[in-house]
N, C-alpha and C. Protein backbone atom coordinates (compact mmCIF):
# COMPACT_ATOMS: atom_id res chain seq x y z
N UNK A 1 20.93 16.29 4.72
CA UNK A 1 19.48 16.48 4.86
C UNK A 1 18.80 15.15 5.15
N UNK A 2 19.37 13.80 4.17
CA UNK A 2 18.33 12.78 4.57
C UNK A 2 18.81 12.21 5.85
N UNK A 3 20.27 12.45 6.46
CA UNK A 3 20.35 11.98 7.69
C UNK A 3 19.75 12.57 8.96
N UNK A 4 19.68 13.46 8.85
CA UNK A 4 18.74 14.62 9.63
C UNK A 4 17.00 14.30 9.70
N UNK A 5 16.59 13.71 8.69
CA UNK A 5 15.21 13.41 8.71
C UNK A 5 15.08 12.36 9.22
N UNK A 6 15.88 11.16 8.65
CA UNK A 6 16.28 10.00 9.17
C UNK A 6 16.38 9.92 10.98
N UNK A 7 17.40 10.64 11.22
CA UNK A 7 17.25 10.01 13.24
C UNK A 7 16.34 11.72 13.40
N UNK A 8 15.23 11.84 12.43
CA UNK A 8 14.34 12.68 13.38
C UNK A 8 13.17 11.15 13.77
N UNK A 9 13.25 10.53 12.66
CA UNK A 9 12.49 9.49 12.94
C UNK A 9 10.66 9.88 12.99
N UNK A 10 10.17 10.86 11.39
CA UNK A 10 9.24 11.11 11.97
C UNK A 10 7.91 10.12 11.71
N UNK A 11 8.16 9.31 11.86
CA UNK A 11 6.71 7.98 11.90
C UNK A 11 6.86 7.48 13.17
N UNK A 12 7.51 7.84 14.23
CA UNK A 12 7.88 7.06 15.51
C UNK A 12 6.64 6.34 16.25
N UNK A 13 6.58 5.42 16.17
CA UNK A 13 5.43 5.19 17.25
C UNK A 13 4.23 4.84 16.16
N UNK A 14 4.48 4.69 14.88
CA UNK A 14 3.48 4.99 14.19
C UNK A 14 3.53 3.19 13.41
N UNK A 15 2.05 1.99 13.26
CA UNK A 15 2.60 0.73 12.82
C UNK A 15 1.75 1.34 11.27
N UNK A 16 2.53 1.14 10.38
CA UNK A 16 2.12 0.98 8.99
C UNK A 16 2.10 -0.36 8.57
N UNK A 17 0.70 -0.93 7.78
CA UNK A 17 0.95 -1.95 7.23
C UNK A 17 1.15 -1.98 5.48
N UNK A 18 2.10 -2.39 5.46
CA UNK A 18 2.48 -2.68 4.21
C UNK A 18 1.95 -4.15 2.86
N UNK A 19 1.54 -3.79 2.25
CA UNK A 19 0.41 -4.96 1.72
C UNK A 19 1.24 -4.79 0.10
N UNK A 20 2.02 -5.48 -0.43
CA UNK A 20 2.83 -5.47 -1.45
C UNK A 20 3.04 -7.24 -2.40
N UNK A 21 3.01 -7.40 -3.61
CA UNK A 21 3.61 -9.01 -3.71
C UNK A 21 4.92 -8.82 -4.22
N UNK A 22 5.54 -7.70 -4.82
CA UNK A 22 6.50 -8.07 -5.26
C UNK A 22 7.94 -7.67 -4.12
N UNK A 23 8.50 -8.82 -3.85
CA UNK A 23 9.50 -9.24 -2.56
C UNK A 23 10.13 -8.07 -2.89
N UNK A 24 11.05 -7.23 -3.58
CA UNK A 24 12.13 -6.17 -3.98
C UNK A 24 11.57 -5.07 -3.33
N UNK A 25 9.85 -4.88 -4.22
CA UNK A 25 9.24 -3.58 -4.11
C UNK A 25 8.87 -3.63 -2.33
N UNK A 26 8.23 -4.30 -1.87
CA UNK A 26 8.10 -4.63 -0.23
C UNK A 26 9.21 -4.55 0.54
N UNK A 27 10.68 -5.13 0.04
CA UNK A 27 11.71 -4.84 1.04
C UNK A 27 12.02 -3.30 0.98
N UNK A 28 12.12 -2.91 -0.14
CA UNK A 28 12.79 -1.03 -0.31
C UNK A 28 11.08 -0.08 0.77
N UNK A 29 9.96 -0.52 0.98
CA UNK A 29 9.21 0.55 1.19
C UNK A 29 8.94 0.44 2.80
N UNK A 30 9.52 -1.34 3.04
CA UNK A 30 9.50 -1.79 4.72
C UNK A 30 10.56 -1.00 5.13
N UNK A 31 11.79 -0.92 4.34
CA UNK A 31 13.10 -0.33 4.70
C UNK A 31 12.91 0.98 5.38
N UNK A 32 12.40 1.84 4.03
CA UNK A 32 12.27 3.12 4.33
C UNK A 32 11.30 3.60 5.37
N UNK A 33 10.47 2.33 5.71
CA UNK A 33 9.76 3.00 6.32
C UNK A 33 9.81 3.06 8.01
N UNK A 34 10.80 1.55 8.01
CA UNK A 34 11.69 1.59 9.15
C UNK A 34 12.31 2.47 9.87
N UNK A 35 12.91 3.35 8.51
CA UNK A 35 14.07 4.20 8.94
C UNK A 35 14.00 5.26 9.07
N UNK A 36 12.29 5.67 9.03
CA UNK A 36 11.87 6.84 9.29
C UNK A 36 11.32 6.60 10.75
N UNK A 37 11.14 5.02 11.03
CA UNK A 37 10.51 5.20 12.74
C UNK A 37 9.25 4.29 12.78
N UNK A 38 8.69 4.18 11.83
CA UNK A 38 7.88 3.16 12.02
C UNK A 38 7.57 1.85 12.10
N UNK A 39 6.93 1.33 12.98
CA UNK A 39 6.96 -0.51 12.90
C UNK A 39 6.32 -0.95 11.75
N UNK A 40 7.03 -1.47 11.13
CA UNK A 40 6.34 -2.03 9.78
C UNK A 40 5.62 -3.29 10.01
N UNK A 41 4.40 -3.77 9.53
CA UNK A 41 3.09 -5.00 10.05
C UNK A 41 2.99 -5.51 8.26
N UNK A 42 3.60 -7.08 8.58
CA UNK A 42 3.56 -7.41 7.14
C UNK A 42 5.26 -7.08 6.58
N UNK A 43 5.66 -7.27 5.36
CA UNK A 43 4.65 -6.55 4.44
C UNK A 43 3.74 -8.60 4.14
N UNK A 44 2.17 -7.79 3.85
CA UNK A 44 1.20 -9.12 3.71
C UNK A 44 1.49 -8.88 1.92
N UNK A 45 1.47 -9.92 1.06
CA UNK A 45 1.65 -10.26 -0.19
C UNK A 45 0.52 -10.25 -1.07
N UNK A 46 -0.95 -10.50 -0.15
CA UNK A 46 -2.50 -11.07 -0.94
C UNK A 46 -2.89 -10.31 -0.08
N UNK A 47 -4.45 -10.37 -0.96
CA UNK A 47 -5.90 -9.75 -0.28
C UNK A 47 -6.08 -10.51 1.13
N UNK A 48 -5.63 -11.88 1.30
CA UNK A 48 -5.97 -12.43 2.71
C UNK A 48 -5.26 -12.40 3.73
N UNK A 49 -4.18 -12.31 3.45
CA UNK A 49 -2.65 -12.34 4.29
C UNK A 49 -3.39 -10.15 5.13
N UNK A 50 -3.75 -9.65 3.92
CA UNK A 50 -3.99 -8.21 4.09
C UNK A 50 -5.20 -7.71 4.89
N UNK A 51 -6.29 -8.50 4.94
CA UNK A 51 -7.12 -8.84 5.86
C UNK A 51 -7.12 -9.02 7.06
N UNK A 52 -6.36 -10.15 7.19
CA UNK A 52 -6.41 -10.45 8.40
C UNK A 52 -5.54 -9.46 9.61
N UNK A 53 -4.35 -8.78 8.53
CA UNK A 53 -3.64 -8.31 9.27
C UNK A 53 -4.14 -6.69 9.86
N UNK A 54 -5.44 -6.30 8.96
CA UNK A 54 -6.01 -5.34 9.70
C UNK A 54 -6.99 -5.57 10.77
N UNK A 55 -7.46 -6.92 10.65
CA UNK A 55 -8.49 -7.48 11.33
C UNK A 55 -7.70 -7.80 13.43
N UNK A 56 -6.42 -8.29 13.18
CA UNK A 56 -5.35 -8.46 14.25
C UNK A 56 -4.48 -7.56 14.70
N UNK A 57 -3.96 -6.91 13.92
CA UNK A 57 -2.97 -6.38 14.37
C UNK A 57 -3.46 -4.51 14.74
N UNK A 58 -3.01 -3.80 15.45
CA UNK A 58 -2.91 -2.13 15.33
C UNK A 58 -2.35 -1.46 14.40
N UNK A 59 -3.03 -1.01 13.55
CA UNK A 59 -2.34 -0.25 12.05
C UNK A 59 -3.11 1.17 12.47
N UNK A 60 -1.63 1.78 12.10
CA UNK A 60 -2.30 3.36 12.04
C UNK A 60 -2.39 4.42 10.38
N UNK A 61 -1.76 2.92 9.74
CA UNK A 61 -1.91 4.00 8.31
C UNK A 61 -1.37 2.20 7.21
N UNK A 62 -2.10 2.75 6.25
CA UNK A 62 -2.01 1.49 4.99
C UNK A 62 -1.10 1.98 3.95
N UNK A 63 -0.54 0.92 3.46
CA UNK A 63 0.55 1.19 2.68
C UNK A 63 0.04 0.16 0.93
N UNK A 64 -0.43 0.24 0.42
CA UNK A 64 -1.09 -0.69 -0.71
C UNK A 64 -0.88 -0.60 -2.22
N UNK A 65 -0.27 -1.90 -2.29
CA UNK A 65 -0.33 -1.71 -4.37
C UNK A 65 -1.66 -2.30 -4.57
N UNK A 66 -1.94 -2.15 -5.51
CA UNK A 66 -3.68 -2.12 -6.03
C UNK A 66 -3.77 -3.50 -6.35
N UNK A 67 -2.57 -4.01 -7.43
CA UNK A 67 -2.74 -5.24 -7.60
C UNK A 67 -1.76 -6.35 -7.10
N UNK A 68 -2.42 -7.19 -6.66
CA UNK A 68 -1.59 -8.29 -5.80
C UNK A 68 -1.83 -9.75 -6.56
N UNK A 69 -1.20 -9.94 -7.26
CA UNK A 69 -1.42 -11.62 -7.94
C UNK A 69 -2.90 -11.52 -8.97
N UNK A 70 -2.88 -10.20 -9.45
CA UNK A 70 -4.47 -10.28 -10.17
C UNK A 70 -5.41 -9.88 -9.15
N UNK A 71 -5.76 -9.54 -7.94
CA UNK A 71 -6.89 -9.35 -7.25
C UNK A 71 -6.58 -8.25 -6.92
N UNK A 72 -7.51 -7.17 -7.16
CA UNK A 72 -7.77 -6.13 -6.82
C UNK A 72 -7.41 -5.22 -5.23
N UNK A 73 -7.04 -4.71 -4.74
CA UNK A 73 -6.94 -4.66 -3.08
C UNK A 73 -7.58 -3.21 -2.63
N UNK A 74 -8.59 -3.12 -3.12
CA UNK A 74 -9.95 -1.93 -2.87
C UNK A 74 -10.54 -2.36 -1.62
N UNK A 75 -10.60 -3.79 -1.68
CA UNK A 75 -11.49 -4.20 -0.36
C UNK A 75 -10.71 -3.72 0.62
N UNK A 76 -9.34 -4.50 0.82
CA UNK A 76 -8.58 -3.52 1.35
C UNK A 76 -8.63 -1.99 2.51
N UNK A 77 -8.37 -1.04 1.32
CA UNK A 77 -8.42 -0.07 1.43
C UNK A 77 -9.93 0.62 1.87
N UNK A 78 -10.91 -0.51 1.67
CA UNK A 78 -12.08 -0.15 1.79
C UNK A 78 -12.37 -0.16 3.28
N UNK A 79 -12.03 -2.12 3.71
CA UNK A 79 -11.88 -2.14 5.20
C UNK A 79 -11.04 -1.07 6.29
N UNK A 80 -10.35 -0.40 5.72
CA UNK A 80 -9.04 0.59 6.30
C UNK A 80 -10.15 1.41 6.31
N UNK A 81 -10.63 2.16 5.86
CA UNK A 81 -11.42 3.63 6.07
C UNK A 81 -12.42 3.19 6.65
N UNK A 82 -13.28 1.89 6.34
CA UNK A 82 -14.28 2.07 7.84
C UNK A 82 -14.27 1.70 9.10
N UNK A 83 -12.44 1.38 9.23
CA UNK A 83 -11.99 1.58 10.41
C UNK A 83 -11.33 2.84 10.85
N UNK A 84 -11.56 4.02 9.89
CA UNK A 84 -11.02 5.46 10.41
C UNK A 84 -9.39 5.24 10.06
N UNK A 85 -9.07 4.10 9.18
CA UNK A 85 -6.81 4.09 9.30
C UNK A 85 -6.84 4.57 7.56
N UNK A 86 -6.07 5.32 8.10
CA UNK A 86 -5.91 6.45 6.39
C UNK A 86 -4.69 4.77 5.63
N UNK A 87 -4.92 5.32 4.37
CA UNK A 87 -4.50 4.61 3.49
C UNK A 87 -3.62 5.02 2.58
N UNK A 88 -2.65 4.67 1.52
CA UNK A 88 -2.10 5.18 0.08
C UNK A 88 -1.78 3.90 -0.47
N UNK A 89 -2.35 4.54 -1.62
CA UNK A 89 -1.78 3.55 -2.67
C UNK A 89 -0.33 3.39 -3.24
N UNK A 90 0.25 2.77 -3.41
CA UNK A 90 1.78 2.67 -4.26
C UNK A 90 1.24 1.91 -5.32
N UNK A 91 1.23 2.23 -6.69
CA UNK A 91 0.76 1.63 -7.46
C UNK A 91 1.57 1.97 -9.02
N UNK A 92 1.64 1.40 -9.99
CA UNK A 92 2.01 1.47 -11.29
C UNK A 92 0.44 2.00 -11.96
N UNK A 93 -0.51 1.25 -11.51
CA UNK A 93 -1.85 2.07 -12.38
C UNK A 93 -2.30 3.32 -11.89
N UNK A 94 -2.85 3.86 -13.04
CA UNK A 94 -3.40 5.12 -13.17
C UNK A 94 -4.78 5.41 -12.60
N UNK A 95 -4.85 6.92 -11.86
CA UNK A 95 -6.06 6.93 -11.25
C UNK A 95 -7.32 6.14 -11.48
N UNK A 96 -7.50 6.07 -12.80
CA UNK A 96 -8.88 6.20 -13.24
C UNK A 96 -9.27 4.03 -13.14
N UNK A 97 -8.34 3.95 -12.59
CA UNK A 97 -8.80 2.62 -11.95
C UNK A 97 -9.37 2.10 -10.69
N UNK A 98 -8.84 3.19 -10.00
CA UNK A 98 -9.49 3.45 -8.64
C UNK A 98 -10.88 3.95 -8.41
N UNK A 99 -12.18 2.98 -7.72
CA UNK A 99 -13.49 3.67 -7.59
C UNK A 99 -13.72 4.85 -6.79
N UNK A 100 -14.85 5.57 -7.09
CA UNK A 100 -15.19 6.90 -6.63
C UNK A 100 -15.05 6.70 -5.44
N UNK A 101 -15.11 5.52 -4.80
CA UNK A 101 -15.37 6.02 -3.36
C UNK A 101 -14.38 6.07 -3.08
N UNK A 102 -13.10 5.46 -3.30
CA UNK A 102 -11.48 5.52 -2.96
C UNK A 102 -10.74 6.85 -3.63
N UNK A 103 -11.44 7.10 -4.26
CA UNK A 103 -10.93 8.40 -5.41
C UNK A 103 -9.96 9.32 -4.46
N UNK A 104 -10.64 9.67 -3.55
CA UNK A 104 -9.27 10.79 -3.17
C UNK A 104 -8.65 9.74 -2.15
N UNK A 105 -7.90 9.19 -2.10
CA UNK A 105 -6.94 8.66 -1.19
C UNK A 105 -5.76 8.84 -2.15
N UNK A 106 -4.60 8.85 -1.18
CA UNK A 106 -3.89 9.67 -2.10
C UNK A 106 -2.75 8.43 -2.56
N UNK A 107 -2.17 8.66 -3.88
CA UNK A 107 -1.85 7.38 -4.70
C UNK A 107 -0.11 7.98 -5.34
N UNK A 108 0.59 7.01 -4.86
CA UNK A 108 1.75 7.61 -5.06
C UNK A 108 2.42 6.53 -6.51
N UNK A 109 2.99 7.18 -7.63
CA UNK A 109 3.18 5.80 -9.07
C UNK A 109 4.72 5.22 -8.38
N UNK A 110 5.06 4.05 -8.60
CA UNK A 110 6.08 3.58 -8.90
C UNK A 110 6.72 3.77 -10.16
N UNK A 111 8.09 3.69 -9.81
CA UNK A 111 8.76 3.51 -9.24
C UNK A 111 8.22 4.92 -7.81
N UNK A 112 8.31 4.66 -6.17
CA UNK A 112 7.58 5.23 -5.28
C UNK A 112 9.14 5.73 -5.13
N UNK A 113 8.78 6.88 -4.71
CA UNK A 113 9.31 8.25 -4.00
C UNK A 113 9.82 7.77 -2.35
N UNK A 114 10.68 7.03 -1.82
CA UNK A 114 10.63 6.53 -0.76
C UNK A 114 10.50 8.35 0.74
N UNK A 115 11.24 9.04 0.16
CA UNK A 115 10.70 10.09 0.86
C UNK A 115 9.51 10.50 1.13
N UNK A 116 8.75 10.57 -0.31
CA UNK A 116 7.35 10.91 -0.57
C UNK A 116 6.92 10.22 0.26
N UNK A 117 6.79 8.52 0.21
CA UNK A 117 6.26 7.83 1.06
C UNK A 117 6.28 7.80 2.18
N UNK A 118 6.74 8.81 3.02
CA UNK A 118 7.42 8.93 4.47
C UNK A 118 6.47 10.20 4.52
N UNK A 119 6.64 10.72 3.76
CA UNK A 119 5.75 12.17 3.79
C UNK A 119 4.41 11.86 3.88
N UNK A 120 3.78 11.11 2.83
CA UNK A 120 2.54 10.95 3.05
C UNK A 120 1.78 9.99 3.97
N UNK A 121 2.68 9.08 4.37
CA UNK A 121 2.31 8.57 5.90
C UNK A 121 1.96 9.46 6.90
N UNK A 122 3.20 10.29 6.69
CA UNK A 122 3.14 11.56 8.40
C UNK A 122 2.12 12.00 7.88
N UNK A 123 1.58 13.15 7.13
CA UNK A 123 0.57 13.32 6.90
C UNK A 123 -0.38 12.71 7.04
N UNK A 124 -1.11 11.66 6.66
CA UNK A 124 -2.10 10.95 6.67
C UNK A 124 -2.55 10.35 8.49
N UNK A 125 -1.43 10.25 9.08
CA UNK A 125 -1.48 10.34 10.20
C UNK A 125 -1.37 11.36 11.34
N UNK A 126 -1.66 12.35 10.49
CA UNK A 126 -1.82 13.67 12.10
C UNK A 126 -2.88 13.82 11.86
């Protein structure tokens, strides 16, 4: 089954940016997300590295842990939606840290579901 999903390749064509600090957690979600088809942008480590890379590069969907070195990454996710590029969180914290206005974006806990995460990309992008 996962080789079958695998060379269906369904993110093809699709650049996700990945915005992560911890090196382990960023290599396993660039991996997977590779190997579903997508160009992975980043992964950026900070709020600025994460900036800029929406500001430069073509992203069609955000990939985000909430916290990066202590700073929050709402802005983030904030800049992503008023550019119309859907977002998810990968995060260890619990909803109720996330503001109303981010509230429904959809938030996947770590340890992340690397399937899930493939799932809710495609989704978020049709």
């Amino acid at each position: 089954m996962m080789r079958q999903a695998v060379s269906e390749r369904p993110l093809q064509g699709l650049c996700v940016l990945v915005v992560e600090d911890d090196y382990f957690i960023a290599l396993e979600l660039c991996n997977a997300l590779r190997a579903a088809g997508a160009d992975v942008v980043g992964p950026a480590r900070d709020l600025q590295t994460g900036l800029a890379a929406i500001r430069e590069e073509r992203i069609d969907c955000g990939v985000l842990d909430i916290n990066l070195r202590g700073q929050l990454a709402f802005e983030l996710a904030a800049e992503l939606r008023a550019r119309g590029i859907p977002a998810i969180f990968a995060t260890g914290y619990d909803a109720s840290i996330i503001p109303a206005e981010l509230a429904d974006m959809v938030r996947l806990e770590k340890p992340v579901d690397l399937a899930a995460l493939c799932r809710a990309v495609e989704s978020a992008c049709l």
